[in-house]
PDB file of N, CA and C in Angstrom:
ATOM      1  N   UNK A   1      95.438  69.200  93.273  1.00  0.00           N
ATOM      2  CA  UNK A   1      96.547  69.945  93.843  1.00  0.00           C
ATOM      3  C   UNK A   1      96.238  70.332  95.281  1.00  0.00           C
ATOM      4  N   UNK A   2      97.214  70.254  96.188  1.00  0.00           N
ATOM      5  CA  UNK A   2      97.381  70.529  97.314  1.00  0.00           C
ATOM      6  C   UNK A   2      96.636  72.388  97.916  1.00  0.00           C
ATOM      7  N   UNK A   3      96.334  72.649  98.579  1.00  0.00           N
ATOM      8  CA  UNK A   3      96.334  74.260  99.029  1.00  0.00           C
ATOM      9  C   UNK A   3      97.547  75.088  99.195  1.00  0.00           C
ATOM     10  N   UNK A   4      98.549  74.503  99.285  1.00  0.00           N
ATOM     11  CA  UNK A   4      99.974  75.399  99.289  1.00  0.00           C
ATOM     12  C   UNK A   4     100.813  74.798  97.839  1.00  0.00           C
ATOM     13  N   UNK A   5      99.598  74.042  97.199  1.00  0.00           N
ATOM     14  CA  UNK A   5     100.492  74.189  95.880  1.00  0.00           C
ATOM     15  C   UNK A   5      99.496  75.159  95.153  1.00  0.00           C
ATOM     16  N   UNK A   6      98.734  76.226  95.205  1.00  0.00           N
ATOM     17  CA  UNK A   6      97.675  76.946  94.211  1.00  0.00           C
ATOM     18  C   UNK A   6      98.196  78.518  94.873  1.00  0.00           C
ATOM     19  N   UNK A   7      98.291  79.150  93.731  1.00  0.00           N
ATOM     20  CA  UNK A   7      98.227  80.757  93.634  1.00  0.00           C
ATOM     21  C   UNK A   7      96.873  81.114  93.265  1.00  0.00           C
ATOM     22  N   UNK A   8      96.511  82.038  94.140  1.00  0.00           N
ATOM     23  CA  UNK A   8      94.987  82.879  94.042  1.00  0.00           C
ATOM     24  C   UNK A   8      95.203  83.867  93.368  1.00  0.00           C
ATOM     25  N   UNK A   9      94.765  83.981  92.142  1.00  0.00           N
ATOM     26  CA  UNK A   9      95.357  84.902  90.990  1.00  0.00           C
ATOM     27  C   UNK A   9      93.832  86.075  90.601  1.00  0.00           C
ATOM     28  N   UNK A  10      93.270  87.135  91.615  1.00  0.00           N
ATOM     29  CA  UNK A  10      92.533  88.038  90.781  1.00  0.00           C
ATOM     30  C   UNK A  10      93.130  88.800  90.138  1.00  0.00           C
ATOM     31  N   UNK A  11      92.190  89.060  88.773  1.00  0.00           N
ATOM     32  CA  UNK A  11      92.349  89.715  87.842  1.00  0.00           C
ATOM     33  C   UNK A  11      91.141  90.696  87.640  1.00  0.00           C
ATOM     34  N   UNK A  12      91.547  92.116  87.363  1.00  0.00           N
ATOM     35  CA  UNK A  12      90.435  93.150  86.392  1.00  0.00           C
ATOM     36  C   UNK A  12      90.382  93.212  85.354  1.00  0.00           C
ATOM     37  N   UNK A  13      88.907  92.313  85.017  1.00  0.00           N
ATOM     38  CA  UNK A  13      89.020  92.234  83.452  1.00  0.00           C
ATOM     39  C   UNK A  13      87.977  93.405  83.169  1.00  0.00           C
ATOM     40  N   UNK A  14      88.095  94.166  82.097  1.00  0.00           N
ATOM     41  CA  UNK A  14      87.746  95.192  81.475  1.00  0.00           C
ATOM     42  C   UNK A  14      87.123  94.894  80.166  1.00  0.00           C
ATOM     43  N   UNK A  15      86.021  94.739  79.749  1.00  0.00           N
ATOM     44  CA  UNK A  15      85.425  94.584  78.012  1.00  0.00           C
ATOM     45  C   UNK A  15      84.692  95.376  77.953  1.00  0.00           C
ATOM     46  N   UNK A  16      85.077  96.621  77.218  1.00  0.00           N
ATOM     47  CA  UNK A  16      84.271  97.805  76.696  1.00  0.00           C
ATOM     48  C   UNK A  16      82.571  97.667  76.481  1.00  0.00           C
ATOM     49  N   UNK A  17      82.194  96.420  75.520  1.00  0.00           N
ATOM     50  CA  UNK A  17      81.355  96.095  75.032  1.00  0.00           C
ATOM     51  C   UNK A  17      80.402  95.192  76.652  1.00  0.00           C
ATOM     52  N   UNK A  18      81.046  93.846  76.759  1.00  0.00           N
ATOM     53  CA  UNK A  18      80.824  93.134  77.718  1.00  0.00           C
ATOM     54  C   UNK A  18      80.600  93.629  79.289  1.00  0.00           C
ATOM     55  N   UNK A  19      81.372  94.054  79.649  1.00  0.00           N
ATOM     56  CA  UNK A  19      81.614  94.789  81.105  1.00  0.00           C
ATOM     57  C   UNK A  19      82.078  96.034  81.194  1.00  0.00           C
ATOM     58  N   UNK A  20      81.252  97.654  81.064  1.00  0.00           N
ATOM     59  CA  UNK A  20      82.655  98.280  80.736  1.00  0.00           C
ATOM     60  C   UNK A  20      82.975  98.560  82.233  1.00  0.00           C
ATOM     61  N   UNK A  21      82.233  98.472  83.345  1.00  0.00           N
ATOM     62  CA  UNK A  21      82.770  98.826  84.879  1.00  0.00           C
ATOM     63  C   UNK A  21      83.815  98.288  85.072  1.00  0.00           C
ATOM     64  N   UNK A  22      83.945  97.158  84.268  1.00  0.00           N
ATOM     65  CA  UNK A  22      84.956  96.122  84.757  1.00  0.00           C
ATOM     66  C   UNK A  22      84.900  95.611  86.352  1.00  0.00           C
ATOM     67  N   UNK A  23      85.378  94.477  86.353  1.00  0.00           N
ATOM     68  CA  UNK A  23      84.632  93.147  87.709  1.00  0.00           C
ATOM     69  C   UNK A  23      86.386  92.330  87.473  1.00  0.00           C
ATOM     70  N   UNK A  24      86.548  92.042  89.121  1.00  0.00           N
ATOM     71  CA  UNK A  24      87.732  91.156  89.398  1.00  0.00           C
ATOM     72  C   UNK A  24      87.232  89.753  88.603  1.00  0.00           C
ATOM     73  N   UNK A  25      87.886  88.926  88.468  1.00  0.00           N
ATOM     74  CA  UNK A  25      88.081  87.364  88.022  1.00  0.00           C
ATOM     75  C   UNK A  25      88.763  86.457  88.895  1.00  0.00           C
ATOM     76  N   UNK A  26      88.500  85.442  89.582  1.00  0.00           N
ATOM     77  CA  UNK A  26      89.829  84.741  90.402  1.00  0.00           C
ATOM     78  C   UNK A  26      90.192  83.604  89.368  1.00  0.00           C
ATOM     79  N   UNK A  27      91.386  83.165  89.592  1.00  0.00           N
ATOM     80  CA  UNK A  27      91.625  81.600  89.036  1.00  0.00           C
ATOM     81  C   UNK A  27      92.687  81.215  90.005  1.00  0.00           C
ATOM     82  N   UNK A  28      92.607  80.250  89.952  1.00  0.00           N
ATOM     83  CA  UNK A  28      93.146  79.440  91.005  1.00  0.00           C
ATOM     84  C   UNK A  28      94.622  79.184  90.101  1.00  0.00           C
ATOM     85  N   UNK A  29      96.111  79.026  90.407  1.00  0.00           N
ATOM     86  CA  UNK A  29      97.076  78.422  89.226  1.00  0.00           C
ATOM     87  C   UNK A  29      98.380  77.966  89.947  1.00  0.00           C
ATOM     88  N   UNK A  30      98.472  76.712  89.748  1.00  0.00           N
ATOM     89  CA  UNK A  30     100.054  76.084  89.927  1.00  0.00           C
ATOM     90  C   UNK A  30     100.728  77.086  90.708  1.00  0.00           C
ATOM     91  N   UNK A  31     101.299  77.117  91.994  1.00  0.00           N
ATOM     92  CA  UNK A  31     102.090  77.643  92.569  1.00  0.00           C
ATOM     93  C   UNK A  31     103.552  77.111  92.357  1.00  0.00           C
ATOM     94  N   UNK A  32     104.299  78.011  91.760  1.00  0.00           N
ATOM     95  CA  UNK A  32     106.016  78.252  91.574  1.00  0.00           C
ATOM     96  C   UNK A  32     106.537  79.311  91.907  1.00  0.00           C
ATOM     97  N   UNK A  33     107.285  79.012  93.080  1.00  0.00           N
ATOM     98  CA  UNK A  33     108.028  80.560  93.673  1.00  0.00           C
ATOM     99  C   UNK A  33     108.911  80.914  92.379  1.00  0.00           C
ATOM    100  N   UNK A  34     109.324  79.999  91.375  1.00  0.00           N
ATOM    101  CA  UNK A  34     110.554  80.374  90.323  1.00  0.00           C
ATOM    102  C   UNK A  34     109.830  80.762  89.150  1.00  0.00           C
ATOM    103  N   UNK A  35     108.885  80.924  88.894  1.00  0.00           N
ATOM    104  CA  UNK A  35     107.650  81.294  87.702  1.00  0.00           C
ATOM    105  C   UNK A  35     107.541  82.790  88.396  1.00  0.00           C
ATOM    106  N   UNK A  36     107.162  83.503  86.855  1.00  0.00           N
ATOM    107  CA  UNK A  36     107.431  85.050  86.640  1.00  0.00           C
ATOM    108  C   UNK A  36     105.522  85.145  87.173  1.00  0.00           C
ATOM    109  N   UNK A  37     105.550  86.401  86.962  1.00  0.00           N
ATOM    110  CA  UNK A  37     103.559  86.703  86.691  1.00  0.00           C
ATOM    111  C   UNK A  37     103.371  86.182  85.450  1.00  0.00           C
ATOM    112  N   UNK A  38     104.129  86.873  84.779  1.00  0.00           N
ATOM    113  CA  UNK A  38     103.963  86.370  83.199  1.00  0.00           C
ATOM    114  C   UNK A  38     103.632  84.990  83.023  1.00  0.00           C
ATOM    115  N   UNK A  39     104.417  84.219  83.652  1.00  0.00           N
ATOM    116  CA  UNK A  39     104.375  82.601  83.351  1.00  0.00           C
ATOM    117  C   UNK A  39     102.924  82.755  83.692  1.00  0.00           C
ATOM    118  N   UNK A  40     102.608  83.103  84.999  1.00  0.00           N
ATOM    119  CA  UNK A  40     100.813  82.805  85.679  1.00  0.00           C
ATOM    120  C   UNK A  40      99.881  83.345  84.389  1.00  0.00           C
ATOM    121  N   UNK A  41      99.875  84.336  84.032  1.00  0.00           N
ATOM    122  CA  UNK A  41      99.154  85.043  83.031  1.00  0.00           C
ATOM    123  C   UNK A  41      99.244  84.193  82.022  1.00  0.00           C
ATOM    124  N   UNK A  42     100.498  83.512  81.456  1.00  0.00           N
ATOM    125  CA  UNK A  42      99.801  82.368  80.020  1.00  0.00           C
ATOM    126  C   UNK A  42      99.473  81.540  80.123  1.00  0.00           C
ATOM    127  N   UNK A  43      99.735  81.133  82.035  1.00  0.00           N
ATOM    128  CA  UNK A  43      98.891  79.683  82.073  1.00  0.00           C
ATOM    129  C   UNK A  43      96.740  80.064  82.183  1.00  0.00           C
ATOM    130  N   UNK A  44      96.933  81.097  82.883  1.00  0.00           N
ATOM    131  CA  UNK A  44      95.722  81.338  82.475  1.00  0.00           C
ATOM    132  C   UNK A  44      95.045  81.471  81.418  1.00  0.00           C
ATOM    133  N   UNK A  45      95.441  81.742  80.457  1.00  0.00           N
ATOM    134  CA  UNK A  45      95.205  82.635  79.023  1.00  0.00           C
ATOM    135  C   UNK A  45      95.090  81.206  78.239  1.00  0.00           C
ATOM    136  N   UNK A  46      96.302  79.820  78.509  1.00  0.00           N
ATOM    137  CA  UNK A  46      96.562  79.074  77.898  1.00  0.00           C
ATOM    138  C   UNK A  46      95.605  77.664  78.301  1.00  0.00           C
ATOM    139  N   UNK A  47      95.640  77.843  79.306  1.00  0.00           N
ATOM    140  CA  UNK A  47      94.663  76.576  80.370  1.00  0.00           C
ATOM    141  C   UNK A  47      93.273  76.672  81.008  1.00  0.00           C
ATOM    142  N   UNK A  48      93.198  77.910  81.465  1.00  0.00           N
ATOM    143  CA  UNK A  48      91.576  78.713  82.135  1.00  0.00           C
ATOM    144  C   UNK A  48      91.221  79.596  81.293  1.00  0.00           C
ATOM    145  N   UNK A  49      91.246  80.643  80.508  1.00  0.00           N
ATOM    146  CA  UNK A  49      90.905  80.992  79.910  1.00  0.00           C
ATOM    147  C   UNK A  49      91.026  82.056  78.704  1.00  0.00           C
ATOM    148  N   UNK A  50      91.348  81.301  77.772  1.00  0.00           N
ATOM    149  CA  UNK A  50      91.438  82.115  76.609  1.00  0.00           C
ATOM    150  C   UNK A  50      91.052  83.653  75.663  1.00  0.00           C
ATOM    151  N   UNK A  51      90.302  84.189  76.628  1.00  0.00           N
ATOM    152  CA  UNK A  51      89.638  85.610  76.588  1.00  0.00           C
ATOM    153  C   UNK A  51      90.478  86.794  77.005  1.00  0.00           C
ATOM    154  N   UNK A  52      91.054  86.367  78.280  1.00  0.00           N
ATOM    155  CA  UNK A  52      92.211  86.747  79.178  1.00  0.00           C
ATOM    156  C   UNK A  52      93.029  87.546  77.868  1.00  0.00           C
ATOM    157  N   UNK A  53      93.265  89.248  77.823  1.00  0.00           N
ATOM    158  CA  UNK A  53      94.221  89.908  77.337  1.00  0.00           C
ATOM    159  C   UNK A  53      94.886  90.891  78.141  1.00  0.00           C
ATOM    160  N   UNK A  54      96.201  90.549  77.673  1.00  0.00           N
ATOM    161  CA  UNK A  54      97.574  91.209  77.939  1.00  0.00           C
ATOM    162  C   UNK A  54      98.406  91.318  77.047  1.00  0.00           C
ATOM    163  N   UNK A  55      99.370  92.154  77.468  1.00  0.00           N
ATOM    164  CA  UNK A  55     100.611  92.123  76.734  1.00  0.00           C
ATOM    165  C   UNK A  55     101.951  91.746  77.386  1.00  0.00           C
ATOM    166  N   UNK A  56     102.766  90.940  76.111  1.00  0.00           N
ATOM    167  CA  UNK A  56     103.903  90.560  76.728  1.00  0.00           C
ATOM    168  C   UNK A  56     104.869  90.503  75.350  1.00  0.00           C
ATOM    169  N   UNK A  57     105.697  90.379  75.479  1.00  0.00           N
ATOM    170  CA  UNK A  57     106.490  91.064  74.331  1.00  0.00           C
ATOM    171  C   UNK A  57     107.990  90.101  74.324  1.00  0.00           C
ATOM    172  N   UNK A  58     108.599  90.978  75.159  1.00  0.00           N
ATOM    173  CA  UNK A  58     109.992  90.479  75.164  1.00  0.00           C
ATOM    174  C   UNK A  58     110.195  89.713  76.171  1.00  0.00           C
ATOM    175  N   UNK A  59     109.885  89.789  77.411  1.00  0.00           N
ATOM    176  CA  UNK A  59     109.768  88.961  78.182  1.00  0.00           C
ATOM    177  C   UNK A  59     111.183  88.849  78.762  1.00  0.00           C
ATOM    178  N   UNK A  60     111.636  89.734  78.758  1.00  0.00           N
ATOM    179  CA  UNK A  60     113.000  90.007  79.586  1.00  0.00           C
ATOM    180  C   UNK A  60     113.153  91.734  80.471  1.00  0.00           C
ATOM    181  N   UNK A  61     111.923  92.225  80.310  1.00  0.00           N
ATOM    182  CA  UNK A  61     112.068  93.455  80.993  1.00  0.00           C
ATOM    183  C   UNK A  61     112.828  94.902  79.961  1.00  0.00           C
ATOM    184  N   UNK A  62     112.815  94.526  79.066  1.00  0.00           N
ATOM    185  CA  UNK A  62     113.253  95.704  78.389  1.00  0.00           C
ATOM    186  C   UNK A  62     112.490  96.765  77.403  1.00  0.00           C
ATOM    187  N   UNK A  63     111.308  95.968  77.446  1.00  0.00           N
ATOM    188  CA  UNK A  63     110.209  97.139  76.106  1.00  0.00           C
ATOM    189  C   UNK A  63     109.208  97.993  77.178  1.00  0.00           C
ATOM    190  N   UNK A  64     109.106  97.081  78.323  1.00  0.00           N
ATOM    191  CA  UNK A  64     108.201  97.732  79.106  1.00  0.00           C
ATOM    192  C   UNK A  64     106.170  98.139  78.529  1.00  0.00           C
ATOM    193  N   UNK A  65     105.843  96.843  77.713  1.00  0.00           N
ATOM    194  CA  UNK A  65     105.059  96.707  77.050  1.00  0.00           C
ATOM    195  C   UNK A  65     103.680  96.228  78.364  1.00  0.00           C
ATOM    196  N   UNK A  66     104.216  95.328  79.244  1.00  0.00           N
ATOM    197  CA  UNK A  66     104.053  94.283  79.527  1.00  0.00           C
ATOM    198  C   UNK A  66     103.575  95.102  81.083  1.00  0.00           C
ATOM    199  N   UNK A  67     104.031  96.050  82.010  1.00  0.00           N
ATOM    200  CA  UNK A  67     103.900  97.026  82.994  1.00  0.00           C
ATOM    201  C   UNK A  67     102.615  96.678  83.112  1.00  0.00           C
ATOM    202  N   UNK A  68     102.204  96.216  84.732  1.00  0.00           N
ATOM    203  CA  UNK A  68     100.788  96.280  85.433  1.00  0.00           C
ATOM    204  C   UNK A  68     100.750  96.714  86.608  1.00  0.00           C
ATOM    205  N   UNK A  69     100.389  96.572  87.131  1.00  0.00           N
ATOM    206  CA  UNK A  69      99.781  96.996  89.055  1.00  0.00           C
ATOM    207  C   UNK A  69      99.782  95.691  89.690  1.00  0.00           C
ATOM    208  N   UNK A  70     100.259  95.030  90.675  1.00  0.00           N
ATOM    209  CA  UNK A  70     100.491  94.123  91.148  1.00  0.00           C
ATOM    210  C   UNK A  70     100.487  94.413  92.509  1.00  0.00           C
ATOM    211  N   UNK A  71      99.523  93.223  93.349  1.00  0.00           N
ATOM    212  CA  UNK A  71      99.483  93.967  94.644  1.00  0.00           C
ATOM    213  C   UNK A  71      99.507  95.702  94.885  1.00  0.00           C
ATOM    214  N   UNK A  72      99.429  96.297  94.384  1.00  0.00           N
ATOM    215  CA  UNK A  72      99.472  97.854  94.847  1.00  0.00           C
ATOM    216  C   UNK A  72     100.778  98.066  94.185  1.00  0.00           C
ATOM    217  N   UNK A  73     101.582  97.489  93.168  1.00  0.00           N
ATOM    218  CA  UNK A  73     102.852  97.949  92.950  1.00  0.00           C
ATOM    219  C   UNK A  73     103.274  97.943  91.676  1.00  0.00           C
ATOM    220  N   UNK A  74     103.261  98.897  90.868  1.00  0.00           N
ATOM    221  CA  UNK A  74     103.857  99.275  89.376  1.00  0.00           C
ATOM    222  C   UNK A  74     104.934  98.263  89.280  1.00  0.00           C
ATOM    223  N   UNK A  75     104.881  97.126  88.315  1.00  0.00           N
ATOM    224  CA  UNK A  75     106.164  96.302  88.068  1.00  0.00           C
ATOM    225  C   UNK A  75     105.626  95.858  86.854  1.00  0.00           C
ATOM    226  N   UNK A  76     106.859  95.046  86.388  1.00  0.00           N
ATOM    227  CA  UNK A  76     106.854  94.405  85.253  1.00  0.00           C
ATOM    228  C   UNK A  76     106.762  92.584  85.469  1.00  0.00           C
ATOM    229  N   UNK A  77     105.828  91.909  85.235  1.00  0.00           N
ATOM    230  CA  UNK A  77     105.095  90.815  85.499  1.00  0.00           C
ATOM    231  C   UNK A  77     106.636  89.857  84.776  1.00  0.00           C
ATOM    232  N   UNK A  78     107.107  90.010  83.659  1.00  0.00           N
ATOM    233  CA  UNK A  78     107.931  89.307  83.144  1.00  0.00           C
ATOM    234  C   UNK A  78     109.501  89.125  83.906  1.00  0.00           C
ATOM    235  N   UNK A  79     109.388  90.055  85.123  1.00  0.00           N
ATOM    236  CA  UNK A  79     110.459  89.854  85.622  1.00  0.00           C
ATOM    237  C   UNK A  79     110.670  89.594  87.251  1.00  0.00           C
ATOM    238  N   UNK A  80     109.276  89.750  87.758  1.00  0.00           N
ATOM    239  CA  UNK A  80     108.777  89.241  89.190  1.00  0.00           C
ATOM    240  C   UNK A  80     108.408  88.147  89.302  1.00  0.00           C
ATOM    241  N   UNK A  81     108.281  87.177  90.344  1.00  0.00           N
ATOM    242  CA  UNK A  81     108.308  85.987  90.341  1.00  0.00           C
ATOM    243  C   UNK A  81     106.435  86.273  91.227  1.00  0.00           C
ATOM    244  N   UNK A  82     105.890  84.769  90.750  1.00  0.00           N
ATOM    245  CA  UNK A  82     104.368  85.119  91.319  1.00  0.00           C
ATOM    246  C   UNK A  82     104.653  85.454  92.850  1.00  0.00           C
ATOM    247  N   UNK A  83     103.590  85.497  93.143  1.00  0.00           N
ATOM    248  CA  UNK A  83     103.158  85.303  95.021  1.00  0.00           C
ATOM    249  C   UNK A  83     102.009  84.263  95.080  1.00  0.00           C
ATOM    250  N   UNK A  84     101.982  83.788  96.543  1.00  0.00           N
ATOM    251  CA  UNK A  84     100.842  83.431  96.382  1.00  0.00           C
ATOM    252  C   UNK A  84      99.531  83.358  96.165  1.00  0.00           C
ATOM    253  N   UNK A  85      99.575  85.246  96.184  1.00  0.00           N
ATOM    254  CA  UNK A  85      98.005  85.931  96.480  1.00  0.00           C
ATOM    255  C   UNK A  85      98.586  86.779  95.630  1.00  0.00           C
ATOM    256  N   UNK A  86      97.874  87.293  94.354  1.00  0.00           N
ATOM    257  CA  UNK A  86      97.991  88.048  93.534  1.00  0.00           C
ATOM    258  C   UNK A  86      96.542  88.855  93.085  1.00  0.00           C
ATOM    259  N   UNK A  87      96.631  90.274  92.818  1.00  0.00           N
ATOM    260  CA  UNK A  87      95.823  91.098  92.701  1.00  0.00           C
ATOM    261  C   UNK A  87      96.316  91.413  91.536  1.00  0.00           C
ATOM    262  N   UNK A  88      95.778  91.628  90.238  1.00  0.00           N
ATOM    263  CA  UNK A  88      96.649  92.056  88.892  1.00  0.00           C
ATOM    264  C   UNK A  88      95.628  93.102  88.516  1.00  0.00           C
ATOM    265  N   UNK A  89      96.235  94.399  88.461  1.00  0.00           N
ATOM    266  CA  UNK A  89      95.328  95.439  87.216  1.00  0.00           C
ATOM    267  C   UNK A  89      95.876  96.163  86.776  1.00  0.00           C
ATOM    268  N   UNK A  90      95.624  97.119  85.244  1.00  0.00           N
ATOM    269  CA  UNK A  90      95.961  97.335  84.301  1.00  0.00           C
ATOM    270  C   UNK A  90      97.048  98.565  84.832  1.00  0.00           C
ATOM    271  N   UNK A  91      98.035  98.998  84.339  1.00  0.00           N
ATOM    272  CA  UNK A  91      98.710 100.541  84.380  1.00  0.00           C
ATOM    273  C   UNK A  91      97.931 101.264  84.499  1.00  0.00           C
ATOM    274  N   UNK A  92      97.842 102.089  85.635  1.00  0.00           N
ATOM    275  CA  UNK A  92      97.204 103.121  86.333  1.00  0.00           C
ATOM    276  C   UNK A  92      97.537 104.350  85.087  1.00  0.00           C
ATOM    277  N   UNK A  93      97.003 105.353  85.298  1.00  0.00           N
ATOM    278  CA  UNK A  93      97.230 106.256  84.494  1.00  0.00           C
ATOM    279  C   UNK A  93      96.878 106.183  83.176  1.00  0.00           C
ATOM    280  N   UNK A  94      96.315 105.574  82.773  1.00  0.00           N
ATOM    281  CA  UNK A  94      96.291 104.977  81.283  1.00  0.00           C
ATOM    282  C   UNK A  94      94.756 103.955  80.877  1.00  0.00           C
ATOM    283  N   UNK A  95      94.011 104.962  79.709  1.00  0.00           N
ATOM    284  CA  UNK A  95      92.799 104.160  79.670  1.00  0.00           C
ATOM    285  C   UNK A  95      92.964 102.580  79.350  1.00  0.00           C
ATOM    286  N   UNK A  96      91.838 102.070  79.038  1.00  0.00           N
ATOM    287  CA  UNK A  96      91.913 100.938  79.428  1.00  0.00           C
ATOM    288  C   UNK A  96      91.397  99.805  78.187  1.00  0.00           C
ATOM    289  N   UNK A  97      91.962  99.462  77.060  1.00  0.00           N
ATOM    290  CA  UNK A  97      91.560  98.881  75.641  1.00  0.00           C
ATOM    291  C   UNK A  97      90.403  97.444  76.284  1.00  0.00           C
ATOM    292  N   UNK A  98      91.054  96.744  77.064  1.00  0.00           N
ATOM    293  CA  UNK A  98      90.520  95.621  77.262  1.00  0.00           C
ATOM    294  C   UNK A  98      91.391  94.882  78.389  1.00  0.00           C
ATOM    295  N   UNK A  99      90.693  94.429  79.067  1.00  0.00           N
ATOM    296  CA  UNK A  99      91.836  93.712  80.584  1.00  0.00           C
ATOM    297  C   UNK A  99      92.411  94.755  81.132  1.00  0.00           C
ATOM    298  N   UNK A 100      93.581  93.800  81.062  1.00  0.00           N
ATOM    299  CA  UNK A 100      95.148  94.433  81.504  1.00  0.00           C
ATOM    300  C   UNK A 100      95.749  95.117  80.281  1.00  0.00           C
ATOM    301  N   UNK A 101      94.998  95.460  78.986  1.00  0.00           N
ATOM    302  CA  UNK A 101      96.069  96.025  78.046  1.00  0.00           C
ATOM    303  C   UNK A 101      95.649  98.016  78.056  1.00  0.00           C
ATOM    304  N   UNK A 102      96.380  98.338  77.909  1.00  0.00           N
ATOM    305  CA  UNK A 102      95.766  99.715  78.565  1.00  0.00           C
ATOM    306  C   UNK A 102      96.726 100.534  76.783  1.00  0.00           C
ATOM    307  N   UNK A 103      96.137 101.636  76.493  1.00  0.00           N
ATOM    308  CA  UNK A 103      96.386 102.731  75.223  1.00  0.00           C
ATOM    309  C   UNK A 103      97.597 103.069  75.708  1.00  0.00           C
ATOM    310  N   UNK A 104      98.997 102.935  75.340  1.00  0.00           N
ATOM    311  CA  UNK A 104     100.232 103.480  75.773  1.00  0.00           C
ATOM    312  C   UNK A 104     100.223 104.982  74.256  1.00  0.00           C
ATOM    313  N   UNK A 105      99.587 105.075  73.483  1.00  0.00           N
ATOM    314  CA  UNK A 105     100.003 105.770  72.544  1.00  0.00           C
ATOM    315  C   UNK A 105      99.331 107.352  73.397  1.00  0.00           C
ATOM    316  N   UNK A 106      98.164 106.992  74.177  1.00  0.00           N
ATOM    317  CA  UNK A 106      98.163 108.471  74.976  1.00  0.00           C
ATOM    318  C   UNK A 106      98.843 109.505  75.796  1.00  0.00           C
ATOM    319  N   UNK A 107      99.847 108.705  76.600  1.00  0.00           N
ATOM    320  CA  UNK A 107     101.123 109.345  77.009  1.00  0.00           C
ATOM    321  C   UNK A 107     102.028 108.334  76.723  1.00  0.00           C
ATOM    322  N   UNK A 108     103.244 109.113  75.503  1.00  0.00           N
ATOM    323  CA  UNK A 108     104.087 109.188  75.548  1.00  0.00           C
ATOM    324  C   UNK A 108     105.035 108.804  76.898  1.00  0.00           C
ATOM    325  N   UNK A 109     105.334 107.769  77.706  1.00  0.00           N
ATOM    326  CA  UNK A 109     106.750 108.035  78.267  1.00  0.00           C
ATOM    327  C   UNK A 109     107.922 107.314  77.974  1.00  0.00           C
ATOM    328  N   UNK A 110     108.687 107.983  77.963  1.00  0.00           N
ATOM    329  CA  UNK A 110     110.111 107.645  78.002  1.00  0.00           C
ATOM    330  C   UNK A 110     110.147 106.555  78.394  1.00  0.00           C
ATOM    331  N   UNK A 111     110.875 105.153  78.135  1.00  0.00           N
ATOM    332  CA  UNK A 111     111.469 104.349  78.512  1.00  0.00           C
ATOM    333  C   UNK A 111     112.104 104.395  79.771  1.00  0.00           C
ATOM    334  N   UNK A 112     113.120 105.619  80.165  1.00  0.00           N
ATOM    335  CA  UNK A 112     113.684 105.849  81.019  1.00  0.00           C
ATOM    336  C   UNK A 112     113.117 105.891  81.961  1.00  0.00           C
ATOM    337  N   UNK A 113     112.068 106.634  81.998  1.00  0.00           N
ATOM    338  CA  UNK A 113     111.173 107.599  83.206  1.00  0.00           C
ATOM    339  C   UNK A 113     110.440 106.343  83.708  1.00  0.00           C
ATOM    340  N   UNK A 114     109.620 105.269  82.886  1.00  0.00           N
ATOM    341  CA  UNK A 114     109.313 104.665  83.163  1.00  0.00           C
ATOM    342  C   UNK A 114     109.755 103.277  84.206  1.00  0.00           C
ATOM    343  N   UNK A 115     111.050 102.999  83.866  1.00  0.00           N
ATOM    344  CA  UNK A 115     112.555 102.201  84.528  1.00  0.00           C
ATOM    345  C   UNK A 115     112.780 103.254  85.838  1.00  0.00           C
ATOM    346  N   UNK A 116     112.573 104.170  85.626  1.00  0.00           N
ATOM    347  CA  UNK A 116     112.542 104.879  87.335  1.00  0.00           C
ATOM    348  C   UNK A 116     111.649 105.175  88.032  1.00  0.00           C
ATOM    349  N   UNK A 117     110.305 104.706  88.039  1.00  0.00           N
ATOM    350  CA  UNK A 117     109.122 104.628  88.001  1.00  0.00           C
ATOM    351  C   UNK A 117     109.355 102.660  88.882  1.00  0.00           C
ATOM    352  N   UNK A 118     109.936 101.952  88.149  1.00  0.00           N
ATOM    353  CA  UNK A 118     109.797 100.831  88.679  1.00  0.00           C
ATOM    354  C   UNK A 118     110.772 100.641  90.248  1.00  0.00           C
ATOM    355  N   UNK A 119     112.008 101.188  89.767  1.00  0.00           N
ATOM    356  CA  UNK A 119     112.812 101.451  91.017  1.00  0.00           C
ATOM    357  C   UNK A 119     112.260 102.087  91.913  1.00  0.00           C
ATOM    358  N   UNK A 120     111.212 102.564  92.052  1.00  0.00           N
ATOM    359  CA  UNK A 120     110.997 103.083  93.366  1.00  0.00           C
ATOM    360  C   UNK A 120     109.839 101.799  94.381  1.00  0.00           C
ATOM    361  N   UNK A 121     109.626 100.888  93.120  1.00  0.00           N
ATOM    362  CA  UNK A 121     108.565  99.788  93.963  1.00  0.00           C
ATOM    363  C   UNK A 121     109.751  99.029  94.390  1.00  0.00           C
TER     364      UNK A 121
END
């Protein structure tokens, strides 16, 4: 593949056991301006590496399962399209199970609050 066909995709992977400081990851992946994060995240998970955990759910933006940090910006991966340079880490505020999947059962939020939380990125 070409250099303007590859997305530079770091990731903070987190393993309690393995790493608990947790350490970035790069992978290199298919550049598509019309591909979500999400899409990038299962090609990783599906093609580079299978260890790789997240959550993704509905995959239309409505459970809000799926919420990461992107570039510096609270969004939902299933409904943003990649970039070329991607920084991915887990929901701020919120410990950290493994990767990108973070304990939502510690705070409680609203659905709502959370959907206005994204409108402001």
């Amino acid at each position: 593949m070409k250099e303007e066909d590859i997305s530079r995709v770091r990731i903070m992977r987190f393993d309690p056991e393995g790493n608990p400081s947790g350490s970035f990851q790069e992978y290199s992946v298919p550049f598509d301006p019309e591909s979500t994060i999400m899409d990038a995240l299962y090609y990783i998970y599906t093609h580079l590496d299978g260890s790789l955990a997240f959550r993704g759910s509905c995959m239309h933006g409505w459970c809000n399962v799926c919420m990461l940090k992107v570039n510096g910006k609270v969004l939902l991966p299933c409904k943003k399209f990649m970039k070329k340079e991607m920084t991915i880490e887990p929901l701020p505020g919120y410990p950290v199970i493994r990767d990108l999947i973070v304990d939502h059962s510690v705070k409680r939020v609203p659905v709502r609050k959370r959907q206005n939380e994204l409108k402001k990125n």
